[in-house]
C-alpha atoms as a PDB file:
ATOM      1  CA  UNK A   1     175.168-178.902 -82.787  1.00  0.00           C
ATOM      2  CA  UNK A   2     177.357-180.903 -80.136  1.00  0.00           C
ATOM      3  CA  UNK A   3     176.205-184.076 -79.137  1.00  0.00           C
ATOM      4  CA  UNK A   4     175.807-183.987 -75.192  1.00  0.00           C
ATOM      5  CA  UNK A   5     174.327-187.061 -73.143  1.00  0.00           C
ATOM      6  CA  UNK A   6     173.315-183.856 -70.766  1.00  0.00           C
ATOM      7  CA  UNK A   7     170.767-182.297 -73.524  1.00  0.00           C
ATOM      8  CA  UNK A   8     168.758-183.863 -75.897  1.00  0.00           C
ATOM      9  CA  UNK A   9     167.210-181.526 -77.678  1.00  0.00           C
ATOM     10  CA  UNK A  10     165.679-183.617 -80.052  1.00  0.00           C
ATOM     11  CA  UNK A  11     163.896-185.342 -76.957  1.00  0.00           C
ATOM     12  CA  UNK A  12     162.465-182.125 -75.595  1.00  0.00           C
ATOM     13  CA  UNK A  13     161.270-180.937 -78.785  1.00  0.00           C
ATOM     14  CA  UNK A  14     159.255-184.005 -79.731  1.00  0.00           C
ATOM     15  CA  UNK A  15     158.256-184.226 -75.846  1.00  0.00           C
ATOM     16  CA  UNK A  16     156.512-180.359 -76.800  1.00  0.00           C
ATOM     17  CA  UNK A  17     154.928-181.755 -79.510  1.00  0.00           C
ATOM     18  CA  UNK A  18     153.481-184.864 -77.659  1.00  0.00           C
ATOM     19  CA  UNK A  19     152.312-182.300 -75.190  1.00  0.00           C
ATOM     20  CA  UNK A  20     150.610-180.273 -77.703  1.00  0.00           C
ATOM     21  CA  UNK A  21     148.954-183.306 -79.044  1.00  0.00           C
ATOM     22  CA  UNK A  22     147.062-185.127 -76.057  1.00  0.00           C
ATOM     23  CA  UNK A  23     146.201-181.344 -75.239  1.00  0.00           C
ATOM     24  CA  UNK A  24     144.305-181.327 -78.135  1.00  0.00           C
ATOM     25  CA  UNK A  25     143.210-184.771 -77.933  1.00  0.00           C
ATOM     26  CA  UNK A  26     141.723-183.528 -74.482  1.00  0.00           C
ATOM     27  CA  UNK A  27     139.861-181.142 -75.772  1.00  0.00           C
ATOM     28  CA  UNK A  28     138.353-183.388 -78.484  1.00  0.00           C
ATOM     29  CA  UNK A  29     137.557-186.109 -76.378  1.00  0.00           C
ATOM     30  CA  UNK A  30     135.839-183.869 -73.735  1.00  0.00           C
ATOM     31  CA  UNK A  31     133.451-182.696 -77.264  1.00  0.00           C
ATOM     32  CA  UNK A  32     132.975-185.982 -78.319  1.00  0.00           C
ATOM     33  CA  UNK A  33     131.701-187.199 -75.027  1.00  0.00           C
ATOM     34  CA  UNK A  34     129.594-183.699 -74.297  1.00  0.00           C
ATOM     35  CA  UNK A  35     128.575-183.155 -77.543  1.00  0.00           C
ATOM     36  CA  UNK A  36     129.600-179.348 -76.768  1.00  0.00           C
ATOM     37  CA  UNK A  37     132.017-177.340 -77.659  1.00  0.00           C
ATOM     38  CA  UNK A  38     131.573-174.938 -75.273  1.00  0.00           C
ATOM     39  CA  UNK A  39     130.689-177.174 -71.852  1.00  0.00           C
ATOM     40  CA  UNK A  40     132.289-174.722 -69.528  1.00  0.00           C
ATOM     41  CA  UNK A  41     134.083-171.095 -68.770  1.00  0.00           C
ATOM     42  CA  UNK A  42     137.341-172.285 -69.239  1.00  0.00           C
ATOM     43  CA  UNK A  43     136.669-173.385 -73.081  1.00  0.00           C
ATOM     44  CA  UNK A  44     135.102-169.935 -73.678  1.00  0.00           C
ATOM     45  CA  UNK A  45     134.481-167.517 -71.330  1.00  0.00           C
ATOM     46  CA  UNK A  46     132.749-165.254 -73.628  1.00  0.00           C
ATOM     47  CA  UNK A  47     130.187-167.333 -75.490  1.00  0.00           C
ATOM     48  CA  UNK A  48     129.800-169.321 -71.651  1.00  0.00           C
ATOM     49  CA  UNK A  49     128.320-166.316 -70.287  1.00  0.00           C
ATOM     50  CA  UNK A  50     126.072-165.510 -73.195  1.00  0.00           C
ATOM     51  CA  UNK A  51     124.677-169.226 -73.670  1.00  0.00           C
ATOM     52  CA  UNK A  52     123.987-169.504 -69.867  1.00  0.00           C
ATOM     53  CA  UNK A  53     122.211-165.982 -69.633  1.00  0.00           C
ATOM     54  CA  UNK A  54     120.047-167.628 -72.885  1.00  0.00           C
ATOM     55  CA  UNK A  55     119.384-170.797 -70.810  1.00  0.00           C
ATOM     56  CA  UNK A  56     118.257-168.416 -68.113  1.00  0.00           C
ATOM     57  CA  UNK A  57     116.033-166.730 -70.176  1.00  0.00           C
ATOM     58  CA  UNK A  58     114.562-169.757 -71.959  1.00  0.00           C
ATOM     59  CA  UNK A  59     113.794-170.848 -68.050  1.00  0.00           C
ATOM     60  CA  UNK A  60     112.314-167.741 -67.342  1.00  0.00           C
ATOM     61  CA  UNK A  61     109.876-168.238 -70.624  1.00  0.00           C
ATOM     62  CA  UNK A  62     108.674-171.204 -69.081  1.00  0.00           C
ATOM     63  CA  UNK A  63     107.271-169.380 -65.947  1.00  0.00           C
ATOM     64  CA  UNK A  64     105.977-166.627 -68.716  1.00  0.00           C
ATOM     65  CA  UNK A  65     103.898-169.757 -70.645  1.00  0.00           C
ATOM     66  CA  UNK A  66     102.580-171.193 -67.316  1.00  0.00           C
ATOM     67  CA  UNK A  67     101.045-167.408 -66.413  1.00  0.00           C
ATOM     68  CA  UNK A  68      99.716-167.657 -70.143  1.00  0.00           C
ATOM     69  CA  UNK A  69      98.317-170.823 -69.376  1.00  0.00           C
ATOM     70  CA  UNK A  70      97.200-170.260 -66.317  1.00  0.00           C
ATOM     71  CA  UNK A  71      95.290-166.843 -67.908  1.00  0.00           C
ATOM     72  CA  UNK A  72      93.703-168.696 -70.606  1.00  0.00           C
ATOM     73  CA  UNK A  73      92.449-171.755 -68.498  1.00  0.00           C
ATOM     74  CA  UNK A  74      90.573-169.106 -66.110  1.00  0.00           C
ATOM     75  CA  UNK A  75      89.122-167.662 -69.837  1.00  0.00           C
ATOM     76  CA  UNK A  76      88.257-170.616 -70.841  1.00  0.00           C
ATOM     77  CA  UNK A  77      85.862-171.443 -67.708  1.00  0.00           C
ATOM     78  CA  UNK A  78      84.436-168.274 -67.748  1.00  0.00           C
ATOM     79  CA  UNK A  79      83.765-168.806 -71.937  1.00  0.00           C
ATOM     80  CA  UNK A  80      82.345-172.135 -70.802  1.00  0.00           C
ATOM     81  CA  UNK A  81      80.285-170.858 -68.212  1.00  0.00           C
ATOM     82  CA  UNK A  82      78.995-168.395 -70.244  1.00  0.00           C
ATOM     83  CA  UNK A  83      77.541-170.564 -72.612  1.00  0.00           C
ATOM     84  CA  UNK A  84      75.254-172.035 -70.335  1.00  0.00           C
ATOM     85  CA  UNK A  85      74.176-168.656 -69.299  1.00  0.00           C
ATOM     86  CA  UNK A  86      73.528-167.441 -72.847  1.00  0.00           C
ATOM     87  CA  UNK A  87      71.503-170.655 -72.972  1.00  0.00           C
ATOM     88  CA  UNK A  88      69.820-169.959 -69.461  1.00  0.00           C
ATOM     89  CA  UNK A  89      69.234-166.650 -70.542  1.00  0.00           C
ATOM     90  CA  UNK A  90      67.429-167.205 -73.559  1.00  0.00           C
ATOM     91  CA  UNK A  91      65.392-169.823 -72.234  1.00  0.00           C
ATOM     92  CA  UNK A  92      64.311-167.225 -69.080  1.00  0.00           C
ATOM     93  CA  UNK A  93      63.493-164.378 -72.270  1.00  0.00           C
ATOM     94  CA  UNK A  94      60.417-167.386 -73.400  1.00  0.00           C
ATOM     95  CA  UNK A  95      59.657-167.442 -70.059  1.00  0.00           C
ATOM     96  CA  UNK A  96      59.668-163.938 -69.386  1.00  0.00           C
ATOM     97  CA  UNK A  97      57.203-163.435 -72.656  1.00  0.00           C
ATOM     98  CA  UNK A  98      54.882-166.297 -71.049  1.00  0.00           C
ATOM     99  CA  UNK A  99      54.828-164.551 -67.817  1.00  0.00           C
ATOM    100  CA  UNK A 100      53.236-161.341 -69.673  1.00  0.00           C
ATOM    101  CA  UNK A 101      50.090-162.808 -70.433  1.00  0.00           C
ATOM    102  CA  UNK A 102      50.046-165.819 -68.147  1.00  0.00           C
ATOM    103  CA  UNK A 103      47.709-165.671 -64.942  1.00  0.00           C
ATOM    104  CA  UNK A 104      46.664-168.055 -61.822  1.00  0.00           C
ATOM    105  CA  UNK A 105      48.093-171.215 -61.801  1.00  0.00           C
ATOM    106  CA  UNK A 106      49.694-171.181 -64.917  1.00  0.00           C
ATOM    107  CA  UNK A 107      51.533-167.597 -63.712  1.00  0.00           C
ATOM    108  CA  UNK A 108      52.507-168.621 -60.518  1.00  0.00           C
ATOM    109  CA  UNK A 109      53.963-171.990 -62.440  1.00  0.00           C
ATOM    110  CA  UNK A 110      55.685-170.035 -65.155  1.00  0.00           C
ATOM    111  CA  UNK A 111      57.431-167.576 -62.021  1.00  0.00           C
ATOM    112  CA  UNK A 112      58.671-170.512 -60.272  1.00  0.00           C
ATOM    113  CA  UNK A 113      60.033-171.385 -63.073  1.00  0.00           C
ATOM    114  CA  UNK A 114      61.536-168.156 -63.982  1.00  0.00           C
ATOM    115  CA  UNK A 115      63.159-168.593 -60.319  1.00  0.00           C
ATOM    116  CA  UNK A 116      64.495-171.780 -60.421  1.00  0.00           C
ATOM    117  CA  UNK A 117      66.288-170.687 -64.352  1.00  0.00           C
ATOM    118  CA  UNK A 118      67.933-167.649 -61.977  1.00  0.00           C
ATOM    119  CA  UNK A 119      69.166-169.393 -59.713  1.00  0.00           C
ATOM    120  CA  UNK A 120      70.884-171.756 -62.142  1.00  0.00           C
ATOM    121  CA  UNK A 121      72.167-168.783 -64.241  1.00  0.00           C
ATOM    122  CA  UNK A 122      73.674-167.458 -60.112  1.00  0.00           C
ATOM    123  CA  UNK A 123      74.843-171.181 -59.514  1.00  0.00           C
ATOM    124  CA  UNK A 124      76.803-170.650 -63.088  1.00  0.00           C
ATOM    125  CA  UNK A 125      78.232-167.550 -62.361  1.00  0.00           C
ATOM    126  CA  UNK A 126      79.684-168.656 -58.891  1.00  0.00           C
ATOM    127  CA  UNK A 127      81.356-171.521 -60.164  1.00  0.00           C
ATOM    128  CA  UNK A 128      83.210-169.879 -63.279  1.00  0.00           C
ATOM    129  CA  UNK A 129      86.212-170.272 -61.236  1.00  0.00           C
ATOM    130  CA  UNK A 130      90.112-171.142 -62.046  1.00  0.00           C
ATOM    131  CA  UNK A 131      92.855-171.304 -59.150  1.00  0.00           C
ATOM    132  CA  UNK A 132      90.686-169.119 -57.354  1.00  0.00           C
ATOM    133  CA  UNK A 133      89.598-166.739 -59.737  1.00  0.00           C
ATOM    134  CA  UNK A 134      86.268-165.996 -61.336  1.00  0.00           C
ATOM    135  CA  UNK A 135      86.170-163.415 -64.303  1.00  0.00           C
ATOM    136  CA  UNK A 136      82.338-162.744 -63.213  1.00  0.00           C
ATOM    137  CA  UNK A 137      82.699-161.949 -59.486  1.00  0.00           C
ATOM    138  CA  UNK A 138      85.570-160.956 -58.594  1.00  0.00           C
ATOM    139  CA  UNK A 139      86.153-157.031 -57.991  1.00  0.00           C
ATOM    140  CA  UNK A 140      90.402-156.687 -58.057  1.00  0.00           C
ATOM    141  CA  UNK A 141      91.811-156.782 -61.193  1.00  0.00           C
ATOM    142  CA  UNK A 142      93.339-160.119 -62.760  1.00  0.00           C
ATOM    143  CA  UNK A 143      96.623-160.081 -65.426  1.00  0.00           C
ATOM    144  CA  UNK A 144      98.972-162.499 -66.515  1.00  0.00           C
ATOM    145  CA  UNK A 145     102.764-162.420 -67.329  1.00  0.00           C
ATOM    146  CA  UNK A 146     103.652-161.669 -71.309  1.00  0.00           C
ATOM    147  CA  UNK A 147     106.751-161.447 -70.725  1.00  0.00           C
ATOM    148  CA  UNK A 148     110.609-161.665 -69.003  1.00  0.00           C
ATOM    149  CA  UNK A 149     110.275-157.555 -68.749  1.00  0.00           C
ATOM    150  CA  UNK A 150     107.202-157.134 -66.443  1.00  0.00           C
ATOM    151  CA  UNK A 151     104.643-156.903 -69.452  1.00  0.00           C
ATOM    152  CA  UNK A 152     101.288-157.863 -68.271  1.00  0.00           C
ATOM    153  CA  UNK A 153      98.091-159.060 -69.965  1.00  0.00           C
ATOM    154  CA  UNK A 154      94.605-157.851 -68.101  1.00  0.00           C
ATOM    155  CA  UNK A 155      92.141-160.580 -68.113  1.00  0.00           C
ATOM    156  CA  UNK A 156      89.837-158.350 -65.795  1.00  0.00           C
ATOM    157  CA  UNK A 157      89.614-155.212 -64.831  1.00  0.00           C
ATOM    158  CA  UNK A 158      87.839-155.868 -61.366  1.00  0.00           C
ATOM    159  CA  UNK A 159      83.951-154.793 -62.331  1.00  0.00           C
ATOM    160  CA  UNK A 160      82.156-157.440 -61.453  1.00  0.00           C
ATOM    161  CA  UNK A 161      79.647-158.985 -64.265  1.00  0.00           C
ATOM    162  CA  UNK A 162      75.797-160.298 -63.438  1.00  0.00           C
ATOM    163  CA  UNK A 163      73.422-160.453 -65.891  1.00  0.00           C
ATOM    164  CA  UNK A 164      70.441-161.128 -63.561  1.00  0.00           C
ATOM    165  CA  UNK A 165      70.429-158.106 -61.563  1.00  0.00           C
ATOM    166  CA  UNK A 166      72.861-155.071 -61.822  1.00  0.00           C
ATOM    167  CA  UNK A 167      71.603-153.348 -59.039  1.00  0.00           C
ATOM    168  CA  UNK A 168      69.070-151.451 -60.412  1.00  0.00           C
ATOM    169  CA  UNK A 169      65.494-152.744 -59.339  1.00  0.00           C
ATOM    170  CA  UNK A 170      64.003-150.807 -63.025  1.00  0.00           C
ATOM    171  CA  UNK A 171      66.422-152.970 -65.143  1.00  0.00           C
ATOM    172  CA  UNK A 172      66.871-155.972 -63.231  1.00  0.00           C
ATOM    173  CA  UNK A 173      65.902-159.083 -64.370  1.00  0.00           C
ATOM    174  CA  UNK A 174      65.153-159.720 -61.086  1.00  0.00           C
ATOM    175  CA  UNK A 175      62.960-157.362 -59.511  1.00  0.00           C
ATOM    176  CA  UNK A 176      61.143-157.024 -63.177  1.00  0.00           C
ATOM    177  CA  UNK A 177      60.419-159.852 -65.101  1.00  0.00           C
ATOM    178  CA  UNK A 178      59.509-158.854 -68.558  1.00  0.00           C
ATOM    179  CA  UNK A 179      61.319-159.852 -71.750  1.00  0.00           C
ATOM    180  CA  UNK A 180      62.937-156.655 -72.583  1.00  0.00           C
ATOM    181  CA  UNK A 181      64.930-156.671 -69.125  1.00  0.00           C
ATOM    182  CA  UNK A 182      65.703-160.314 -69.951  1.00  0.00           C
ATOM    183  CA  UNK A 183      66.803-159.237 -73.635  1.00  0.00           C
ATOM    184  CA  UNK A 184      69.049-156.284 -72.124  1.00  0.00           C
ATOM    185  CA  UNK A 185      70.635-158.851 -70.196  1.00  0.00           C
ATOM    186  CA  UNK A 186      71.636-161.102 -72.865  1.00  0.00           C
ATOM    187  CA  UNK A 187      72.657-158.227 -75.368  1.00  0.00           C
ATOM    188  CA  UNK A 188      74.639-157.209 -72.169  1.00  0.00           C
ATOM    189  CA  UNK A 189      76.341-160.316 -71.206  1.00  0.00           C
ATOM    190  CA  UNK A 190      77.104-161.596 -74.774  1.00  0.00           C
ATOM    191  CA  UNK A 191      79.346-158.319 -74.800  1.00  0.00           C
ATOM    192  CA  UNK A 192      81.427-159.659 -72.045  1.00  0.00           C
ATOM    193  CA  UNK A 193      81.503-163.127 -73.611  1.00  0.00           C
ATOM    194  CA  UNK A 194      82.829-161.688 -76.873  1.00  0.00           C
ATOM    195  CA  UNK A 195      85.486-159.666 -74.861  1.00  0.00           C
ATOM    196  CA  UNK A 196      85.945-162.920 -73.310  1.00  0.00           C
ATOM    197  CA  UNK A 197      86.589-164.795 -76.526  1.00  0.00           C
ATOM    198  CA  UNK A 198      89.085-161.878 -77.926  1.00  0.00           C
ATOM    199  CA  UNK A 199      91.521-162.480 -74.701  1.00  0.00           C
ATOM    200  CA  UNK A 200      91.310-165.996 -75.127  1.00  0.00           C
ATOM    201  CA  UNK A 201      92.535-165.673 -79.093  1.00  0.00           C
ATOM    202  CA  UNK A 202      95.474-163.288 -78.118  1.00  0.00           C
ATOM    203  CA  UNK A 203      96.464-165.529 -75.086  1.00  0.00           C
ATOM    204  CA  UNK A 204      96.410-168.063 -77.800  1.00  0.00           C
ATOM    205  CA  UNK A 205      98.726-166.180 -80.408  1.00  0.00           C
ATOM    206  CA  UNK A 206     101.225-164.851 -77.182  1.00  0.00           C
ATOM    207  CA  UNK A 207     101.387-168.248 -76.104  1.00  0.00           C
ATOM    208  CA  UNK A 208     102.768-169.068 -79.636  1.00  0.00           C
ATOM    209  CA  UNK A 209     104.915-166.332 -79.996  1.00  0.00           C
ATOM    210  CA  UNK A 210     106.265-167.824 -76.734  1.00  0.00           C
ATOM    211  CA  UNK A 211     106.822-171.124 -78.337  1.00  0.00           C
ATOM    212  CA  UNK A 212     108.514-169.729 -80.927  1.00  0.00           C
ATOM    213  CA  UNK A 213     110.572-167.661 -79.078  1.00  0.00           C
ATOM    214  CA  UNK A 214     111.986-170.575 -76.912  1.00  0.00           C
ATOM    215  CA  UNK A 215     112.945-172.651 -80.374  1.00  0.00           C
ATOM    216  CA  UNK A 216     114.854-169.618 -81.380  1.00  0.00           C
ATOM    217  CA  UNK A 217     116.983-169.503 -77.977  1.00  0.00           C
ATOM    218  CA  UNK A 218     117.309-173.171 -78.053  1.00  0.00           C
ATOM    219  CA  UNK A 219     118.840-172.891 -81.342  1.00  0.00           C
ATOM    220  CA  UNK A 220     121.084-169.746 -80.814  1.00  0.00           C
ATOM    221  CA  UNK A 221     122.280-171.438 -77.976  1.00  0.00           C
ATOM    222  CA  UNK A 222     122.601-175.019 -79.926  1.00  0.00           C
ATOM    223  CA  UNK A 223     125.324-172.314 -82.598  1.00  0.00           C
ATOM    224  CA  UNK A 224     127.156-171.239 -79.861  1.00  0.00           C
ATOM    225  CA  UNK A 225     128.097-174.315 -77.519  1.00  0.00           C
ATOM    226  CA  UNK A 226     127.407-177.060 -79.549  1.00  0.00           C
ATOM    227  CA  UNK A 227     129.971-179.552 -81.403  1.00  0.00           C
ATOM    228  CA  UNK A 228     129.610-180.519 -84.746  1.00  0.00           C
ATOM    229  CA  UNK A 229     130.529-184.117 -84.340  1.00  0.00           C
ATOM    230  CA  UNK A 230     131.132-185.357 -87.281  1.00  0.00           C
ATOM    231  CA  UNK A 231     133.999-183.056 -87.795  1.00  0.00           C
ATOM    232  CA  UNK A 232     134.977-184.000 -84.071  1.00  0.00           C
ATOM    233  CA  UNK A 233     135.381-187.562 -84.410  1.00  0.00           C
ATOM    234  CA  UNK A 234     137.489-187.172 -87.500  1.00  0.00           C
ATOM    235  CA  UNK A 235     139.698-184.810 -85.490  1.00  0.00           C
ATOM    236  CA  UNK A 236     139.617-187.599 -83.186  1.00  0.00           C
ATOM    237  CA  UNK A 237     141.285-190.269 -85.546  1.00  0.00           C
ATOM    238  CA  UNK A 238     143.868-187.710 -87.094  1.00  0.00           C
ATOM    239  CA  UNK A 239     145.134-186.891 -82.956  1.00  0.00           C
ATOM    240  CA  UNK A 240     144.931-190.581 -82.011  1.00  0.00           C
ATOM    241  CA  UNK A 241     147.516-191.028 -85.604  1.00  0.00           C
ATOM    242  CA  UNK A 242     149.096-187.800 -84.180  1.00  0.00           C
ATOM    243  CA  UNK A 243     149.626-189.195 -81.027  1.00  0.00           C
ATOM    244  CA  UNK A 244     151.138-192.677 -81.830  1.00  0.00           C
ATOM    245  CA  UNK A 245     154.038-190.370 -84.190  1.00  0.00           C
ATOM    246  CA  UNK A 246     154.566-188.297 -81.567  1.00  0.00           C
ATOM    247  CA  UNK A 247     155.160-191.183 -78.938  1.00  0.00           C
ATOM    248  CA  UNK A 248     157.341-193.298 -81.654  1.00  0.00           C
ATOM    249  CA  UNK A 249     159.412-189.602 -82.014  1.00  0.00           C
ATOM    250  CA  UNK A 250     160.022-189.138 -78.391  1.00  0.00           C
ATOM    251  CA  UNK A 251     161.366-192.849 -78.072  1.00  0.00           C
ATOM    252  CA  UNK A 252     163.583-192.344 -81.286  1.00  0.00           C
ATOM    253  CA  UNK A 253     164.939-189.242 -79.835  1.00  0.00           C
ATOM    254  CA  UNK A 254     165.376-190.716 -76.110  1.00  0.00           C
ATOM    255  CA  UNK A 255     167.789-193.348 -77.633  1.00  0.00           C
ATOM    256  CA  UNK A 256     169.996-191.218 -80.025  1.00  0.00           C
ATOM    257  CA  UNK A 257     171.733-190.327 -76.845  1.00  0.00           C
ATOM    258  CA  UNK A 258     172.689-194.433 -76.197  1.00  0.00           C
ATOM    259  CA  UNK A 259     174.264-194.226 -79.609  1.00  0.00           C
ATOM    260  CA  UNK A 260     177.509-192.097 -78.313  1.00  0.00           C
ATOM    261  CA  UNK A 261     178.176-195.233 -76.306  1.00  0.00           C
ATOM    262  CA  UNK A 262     179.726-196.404 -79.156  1.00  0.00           C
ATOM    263  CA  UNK A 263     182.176-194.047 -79.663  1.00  0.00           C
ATOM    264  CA  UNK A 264     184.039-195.705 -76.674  1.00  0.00           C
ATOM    265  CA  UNK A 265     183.776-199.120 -77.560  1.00  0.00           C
END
């Protein structure tokens, strides 16, 4: 090869190379401080898009375990509610059998009684209610998110629930106070508690499963954009080495073209 003052070959190769090098030392650096291998479209298109459609998804699980939440906090007030009915209820049965063979004073004590344990059992009933809604009174239908697709969970099917009367004057508790009307109630009303109790227990396990779920995308997405840094930062040192070379080349090969100055000496 001639040597020309016009071309230095050497010069433009090892320039190339020093190119290639902070490219690379770029890339790594951007890793290092991101932790990420994958921080934007231009590093990956392809695994970009998927791990921001998964970080979509894992938000939209979020709204799905606030529904879930939301569902089994009105279930729970309703469950808790219905305790103190159960207890009203079998309190009003005693005072239903007293009634029976009470008489005078003692009757018309024993039925105010009996009054003032309705009433409680109605105040209960009205104020079951979560964010508005109450399991017991309400007549639409109330369901909760189970998922990103539209599936819904029915926490009511919009027939309303009260064990004191029912609207029939030969069954209610109401209208006839003996202790089998009182007993129908409770048999009744314990089968809406225990319907109660299964929703909250699947709630429960869905708002697992959610739980779960998220972990899962967090870590798919974790294998797909994120930098393992211990092999980074030893990439690091070995560019860094790279680098200094490459600049102590491109100086050697800048001055072999000084060196044909002494030909004409």
């Amino acid at each position: 090869m001639a040597n020309s003052i016009n071309t230095n070959r050497g010069a433009l190769v090892a320039l190339q190379t020093l190119n290639q090098t902070n490219k690379a030392l770029e890339t790594t650096q951007n890793r290092v401080n991101t932790g990420m291998k994958v921080s934007s479209a231009k590093d990956n298109g392809a695994i970009f898009a998927i791990a921001t459609s998964q970080r979509a998804e894992m938000g939209a699980q979020d709204a799905v375990k606030q529904s879930l939440q939301r569902g089994q906090s009105i279930v729970d007030v309703a469950l808790a509610a219905g305790e103190t009915i159960v207890d009203a209820l079998t309190e009003l049965k005693s005072l239903a059998v007293a009634i029976q063979d009470a008489s005078g004073d003692t009757a018309t004590k024993l039925n105010a009684d009996f009054t003032a344990m309705v009433t409680e059992i109605q105040t209960a009933i009205a104020g079951a209610t979560f964010d508005g809604v109450n399991l017991f009174t309400d007549t639409t239908a109330v369901s909760v998110s189970t998922n990103t697709k539209g599936g819904t969970f029915s926490l009511h099917d919009g027939t309303a629930v009260d064990p004191i009367t029912d609207g029939d004057a030969d069954i209610s508790v109401v209208a006839n106070r003996t202790a089998a009307n009182v007993d129908s109630a409770i048999n009744s009303f314990t089968d809406v508690l225990a319907g109660l109790g299964t929703k909250s227990k699947s709630l429960d396990r869905q708002l697992s499963f959610v739980g779960k779920l998220q972990d899962s995308l967090e870590t798919g997405i974790g294998n797909l954009v994120d930098a393992d840094l211990a092999k980074e930062s030893a990439r690091l040192t070995a560019l860094q080495t790279k680098q200094q070379l490459g600049v102590q080349a491109l100086s050697i090969a800048n001055s072999s073209s000084s060196i044909l100055l002494g030909l004409f000496r």
